[in-house]
Protein backbone atom coordinates (compact mmCIF):
# COMPACT_ATOMS: atom_id res chain seq x y z
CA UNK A 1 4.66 -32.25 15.78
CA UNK A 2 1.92 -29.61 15.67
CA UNK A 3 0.83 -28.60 12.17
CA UNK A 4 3.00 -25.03 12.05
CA UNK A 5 5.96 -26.76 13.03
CA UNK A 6 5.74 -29.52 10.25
CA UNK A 7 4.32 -26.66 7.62
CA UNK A 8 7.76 -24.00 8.37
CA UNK A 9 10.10 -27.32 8.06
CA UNK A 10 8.53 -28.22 5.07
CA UNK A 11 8.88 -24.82 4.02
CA UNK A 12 5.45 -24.37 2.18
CA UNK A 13 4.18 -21.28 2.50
CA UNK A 14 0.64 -22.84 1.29
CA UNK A 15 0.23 -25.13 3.98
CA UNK A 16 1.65 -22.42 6.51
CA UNK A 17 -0.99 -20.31 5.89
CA UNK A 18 -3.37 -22.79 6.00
CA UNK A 19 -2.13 -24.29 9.70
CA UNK A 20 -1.99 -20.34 11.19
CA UNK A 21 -5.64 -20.16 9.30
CA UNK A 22 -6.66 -23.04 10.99
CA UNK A 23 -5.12 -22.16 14.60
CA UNK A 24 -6.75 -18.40 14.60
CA UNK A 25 -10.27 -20.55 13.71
CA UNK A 26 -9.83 -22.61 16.63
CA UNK A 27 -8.95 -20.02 18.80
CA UNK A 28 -11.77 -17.79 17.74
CA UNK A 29 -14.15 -20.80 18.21
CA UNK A 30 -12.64 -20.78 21.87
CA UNK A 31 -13.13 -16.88 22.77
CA UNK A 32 -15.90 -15.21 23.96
CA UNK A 33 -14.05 -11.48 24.34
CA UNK A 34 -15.20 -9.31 21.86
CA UNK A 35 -11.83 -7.70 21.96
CA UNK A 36 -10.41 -10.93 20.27
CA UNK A 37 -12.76 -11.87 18.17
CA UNK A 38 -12.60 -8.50 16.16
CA UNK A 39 -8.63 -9.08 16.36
CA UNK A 40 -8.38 -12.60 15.17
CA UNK A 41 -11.64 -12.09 12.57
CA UNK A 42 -8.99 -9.02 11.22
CA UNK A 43 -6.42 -11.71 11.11
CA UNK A 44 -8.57 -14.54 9.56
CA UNK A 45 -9.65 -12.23 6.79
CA UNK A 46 -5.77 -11.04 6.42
CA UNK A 47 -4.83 -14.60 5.99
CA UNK A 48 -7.55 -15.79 3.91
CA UNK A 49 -6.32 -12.81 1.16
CA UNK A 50 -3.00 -13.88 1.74
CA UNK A 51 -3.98 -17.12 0.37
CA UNK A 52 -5.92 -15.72 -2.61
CA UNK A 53 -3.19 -13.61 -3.73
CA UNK A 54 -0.88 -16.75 -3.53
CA UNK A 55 -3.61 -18.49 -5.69
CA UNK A 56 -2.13 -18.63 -9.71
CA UNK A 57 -4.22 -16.49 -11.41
CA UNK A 58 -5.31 -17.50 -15.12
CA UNK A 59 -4.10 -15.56 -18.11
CA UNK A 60 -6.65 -12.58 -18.63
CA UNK A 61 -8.26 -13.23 -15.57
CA UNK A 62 -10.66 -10.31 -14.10
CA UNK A 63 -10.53 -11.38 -10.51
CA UNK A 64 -13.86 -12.94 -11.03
CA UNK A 65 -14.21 -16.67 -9.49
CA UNK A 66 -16.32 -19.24 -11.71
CA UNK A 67 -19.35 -20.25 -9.83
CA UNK A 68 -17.92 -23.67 -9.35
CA UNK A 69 -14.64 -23.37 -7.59
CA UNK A 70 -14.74 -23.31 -4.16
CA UNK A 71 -13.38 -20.55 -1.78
CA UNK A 72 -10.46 -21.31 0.16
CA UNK A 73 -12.21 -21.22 3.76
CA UNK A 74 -14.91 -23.29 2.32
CA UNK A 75 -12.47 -26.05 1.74
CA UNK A 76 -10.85 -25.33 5.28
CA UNK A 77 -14.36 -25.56 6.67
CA UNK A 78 -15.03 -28.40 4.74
CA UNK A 79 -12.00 -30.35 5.66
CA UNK A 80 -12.83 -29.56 9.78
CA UNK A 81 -15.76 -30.45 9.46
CA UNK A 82 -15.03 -33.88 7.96
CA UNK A 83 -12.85 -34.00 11.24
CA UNK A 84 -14.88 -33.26 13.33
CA UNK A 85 -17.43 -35.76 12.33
CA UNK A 86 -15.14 -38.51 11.90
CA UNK A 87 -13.85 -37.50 15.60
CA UNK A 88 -17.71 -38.28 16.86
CA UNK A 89 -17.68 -42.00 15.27
């Protein structure tokens, strides 16, 4: 079972967003036409706010991200490549 399919019957909008995240990333690793990658960077970009704005925001928050925390496409970068290097060994 492909990671959409397990994230829509699990029913977690989180880790929906994350598989159709990580499908347009492949996918725009995989094209060359210019015509698709300004479509799927649109999408990425739509997704990755998507995300944020499913993120709970503290009490009096500004919209302003502490220096530590990481971004949400860092971690999905992070986590392929972990993957990918694991895949080499």
């Amino acid at each position: 079972m492909g990671r959409m399919t397990a994230a829509v019957k699990a029913g977690d909008r989180r880790k929906m967003l994350e598989a159709l995240l990580m499908k347009v990333a492949e996918t725009l690793d995989g094209t060359d036409s210019g015509r698709d990658v300004a479509a799927l960077s649109i999408k990425f970009v739509d997704i990755l706010d998507k995300m944020e704005e499913d993120e709970p925001k503290s009490a009096g928050s500004d919209k302003t991200k502490p220096m530590a925390k990481v971004t949400t496409f860092e971690a999905i970068a992070g986590r392929r490549t972990e993957r990918r290097a694991a895949a080499e060994d």
